[in-house]
C-alpha atoms as a PDB file:
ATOM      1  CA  UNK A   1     -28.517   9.716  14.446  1.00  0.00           C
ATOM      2  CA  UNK A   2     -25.314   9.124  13.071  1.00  0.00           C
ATOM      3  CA  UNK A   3     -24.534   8.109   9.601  1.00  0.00           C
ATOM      4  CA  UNK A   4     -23.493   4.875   8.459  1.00  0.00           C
ATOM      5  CA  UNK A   5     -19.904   5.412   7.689  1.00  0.00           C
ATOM      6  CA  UNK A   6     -19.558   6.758  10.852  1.00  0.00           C
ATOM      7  CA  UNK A   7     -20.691   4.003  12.872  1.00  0.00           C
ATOM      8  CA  UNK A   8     -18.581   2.159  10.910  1.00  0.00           C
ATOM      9  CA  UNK A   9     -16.012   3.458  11.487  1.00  0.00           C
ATOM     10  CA  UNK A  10     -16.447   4.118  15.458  1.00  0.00           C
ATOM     11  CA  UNK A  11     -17.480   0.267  15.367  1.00  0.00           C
ATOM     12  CA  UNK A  12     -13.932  -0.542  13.731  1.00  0.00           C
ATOM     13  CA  UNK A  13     -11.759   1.671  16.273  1.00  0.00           C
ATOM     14  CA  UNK A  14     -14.015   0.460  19.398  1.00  0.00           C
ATOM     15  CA  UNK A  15     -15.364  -2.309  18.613  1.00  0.00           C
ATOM     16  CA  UNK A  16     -14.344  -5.866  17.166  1.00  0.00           C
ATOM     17  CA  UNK A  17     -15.247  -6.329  13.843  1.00  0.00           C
ATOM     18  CA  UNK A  18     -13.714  -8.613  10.660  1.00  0.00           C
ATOM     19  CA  UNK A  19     -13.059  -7.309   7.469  1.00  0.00           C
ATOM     20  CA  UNK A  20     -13.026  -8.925   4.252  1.00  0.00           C
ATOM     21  CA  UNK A  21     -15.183 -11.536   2.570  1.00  0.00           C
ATOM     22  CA  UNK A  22     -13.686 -14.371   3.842  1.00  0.00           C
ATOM     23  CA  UNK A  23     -13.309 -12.981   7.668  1.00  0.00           C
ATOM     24  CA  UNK A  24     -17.451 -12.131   7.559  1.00  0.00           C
ATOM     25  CA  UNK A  25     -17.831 -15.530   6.269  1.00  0.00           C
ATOM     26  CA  UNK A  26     -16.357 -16.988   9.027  1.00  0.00           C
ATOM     27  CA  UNK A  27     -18.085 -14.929  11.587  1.00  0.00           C
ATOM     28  CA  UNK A  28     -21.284 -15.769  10.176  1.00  0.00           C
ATOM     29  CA  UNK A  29     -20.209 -19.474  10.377  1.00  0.00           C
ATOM     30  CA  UNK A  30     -18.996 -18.944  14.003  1.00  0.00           C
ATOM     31  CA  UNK A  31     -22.319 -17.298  15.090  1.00  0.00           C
ATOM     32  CA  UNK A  32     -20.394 -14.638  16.268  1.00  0.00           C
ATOM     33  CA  UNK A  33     -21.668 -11.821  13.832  1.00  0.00           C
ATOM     34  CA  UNK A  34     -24.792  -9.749  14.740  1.00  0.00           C
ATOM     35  CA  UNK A  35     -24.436  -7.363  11.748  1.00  0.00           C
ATOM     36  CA  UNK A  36     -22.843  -7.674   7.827  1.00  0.00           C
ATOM     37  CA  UNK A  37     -21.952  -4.659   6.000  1.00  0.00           C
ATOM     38  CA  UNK A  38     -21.457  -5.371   2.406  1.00  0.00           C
ATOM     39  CA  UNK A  39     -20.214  -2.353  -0.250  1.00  0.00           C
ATOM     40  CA  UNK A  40     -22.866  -2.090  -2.921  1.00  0.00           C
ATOM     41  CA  UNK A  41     -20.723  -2.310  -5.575  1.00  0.00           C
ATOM     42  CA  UNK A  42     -19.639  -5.516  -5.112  1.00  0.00           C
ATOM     43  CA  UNK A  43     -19.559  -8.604  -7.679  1.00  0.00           C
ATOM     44  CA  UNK A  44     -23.588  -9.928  -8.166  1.00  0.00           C
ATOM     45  CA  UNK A  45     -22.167 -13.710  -6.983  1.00  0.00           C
ATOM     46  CA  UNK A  46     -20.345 -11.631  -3.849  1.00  0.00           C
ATOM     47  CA  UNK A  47     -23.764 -10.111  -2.787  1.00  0.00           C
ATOM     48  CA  UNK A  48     -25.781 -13.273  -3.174  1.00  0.00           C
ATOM     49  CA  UNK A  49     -23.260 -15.217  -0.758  1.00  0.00           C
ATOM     50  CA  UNK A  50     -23.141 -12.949   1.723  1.00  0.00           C
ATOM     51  CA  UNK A  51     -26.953 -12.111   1.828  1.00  0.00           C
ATOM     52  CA  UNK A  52     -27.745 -16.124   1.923  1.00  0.00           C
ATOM     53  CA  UNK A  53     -25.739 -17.196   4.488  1.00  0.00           C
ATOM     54  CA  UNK A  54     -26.241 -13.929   6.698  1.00  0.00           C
ATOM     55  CA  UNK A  55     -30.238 -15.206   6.145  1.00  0.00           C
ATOM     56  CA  UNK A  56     -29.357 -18.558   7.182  1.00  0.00           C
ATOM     57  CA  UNK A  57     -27.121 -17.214  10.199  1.00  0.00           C
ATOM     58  CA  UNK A  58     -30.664 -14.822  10.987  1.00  0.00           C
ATOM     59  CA  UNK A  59     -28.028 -11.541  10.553  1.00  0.00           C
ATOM     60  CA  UNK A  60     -28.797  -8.294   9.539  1.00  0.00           C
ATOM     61  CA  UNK A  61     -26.876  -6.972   6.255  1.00  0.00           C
ATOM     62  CA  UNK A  62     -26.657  -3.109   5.224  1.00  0.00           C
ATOM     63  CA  UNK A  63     -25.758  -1.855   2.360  1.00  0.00           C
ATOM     64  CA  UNK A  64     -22.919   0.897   1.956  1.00  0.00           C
ATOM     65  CA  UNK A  65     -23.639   2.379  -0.906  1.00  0.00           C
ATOM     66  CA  UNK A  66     -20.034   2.950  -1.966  1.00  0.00           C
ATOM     67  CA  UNK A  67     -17.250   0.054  -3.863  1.00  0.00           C
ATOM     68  CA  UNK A  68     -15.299  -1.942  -1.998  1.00  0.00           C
ATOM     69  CA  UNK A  69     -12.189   1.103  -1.681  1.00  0.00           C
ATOM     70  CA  UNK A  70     -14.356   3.451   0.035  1.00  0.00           C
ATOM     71  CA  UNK A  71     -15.689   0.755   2.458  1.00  0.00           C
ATOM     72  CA  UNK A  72     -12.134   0.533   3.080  1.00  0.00           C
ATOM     73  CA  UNK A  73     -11.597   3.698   3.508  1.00  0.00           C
ATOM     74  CA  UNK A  74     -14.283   4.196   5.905  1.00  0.00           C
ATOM     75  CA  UNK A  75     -13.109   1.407   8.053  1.00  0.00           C
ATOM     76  CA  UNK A  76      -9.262   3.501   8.347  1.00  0.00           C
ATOM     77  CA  UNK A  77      -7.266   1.044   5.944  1.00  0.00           C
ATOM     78  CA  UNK A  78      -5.484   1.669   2.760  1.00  0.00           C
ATOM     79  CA  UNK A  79      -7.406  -1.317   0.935  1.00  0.00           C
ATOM     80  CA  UNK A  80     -10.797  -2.272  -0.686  1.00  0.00           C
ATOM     81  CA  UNK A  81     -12.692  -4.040   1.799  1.00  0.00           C
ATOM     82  CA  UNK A  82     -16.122  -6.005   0.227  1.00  0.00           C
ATOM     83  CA  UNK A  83     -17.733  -6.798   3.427  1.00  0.00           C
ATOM     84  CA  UNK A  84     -17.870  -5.994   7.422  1.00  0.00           C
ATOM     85  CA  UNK A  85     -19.052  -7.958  10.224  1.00  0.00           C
ATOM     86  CA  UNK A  86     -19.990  -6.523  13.327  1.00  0.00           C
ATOM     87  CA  UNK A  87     -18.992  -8.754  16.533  1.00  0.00           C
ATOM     88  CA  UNK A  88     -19.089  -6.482  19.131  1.00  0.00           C
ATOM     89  CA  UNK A  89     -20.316  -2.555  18.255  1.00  0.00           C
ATOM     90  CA  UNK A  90     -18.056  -1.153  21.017  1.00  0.00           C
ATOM     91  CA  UNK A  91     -18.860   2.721  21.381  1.00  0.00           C
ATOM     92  CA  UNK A  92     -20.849   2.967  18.114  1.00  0.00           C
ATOM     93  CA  UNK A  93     -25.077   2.448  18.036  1.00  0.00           C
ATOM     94  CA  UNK A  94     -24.723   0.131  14.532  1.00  0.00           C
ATOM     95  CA  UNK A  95     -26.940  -2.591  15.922  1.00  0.00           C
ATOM     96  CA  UNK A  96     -29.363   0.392  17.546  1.00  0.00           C
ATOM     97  CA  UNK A  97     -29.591   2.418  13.625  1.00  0.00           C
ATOM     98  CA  UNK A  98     -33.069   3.039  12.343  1.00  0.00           C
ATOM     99  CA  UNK A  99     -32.763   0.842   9.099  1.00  0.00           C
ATOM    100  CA  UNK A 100     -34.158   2.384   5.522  1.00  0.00           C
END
């Protein structure tokens, strides 16, 4: 099966996704997410908002072990990018990965 980053990335050119900390936030809000991405090396306070409302919402989070830059990288843009919500997976199998 594919790698992370990968299906990242194939969820980002085929799918809909939002990027950034504030655009997961609102998907999570929206009920519209079905998967969080956060980069590992994120602030502590950034992880423990994300992970409690993605519990509250009842969505799955991974963890890209990476910062914020590669996460953006991975995604095709030429910024950091803390988070990534999953609406729709498009061509990728994100929502179908075995998790660790």
């Amino acid at each position: 099966m594919a790698d992370l980053s990968s299906e990242i990335r194939l969820a980002v050119d085929s799918g809909v996704t939002a990027l950034g900390l504030n655009s997961v936030i609102k998907s999570l809000r929206d009920a519209k997410a079905k998967l969080i991405v956060v980069a590992s090396k994120n602030k502590e306070s950034t992880m423990q908002d994300i992970a409690h409302m993605a519990k509250v919402a009842n969505v799955p989070m991974e963890i890209f072990e990476g910062n914020p830059m590669e996460l953006g990288a991975v995604c095709g843009k030429p910024f950091s990018v803390s988070a990534v919500s999953v609406i729709e997976e498009g061509n990728s199998n994100i929502l179908k990965r075995d998790k660790k």
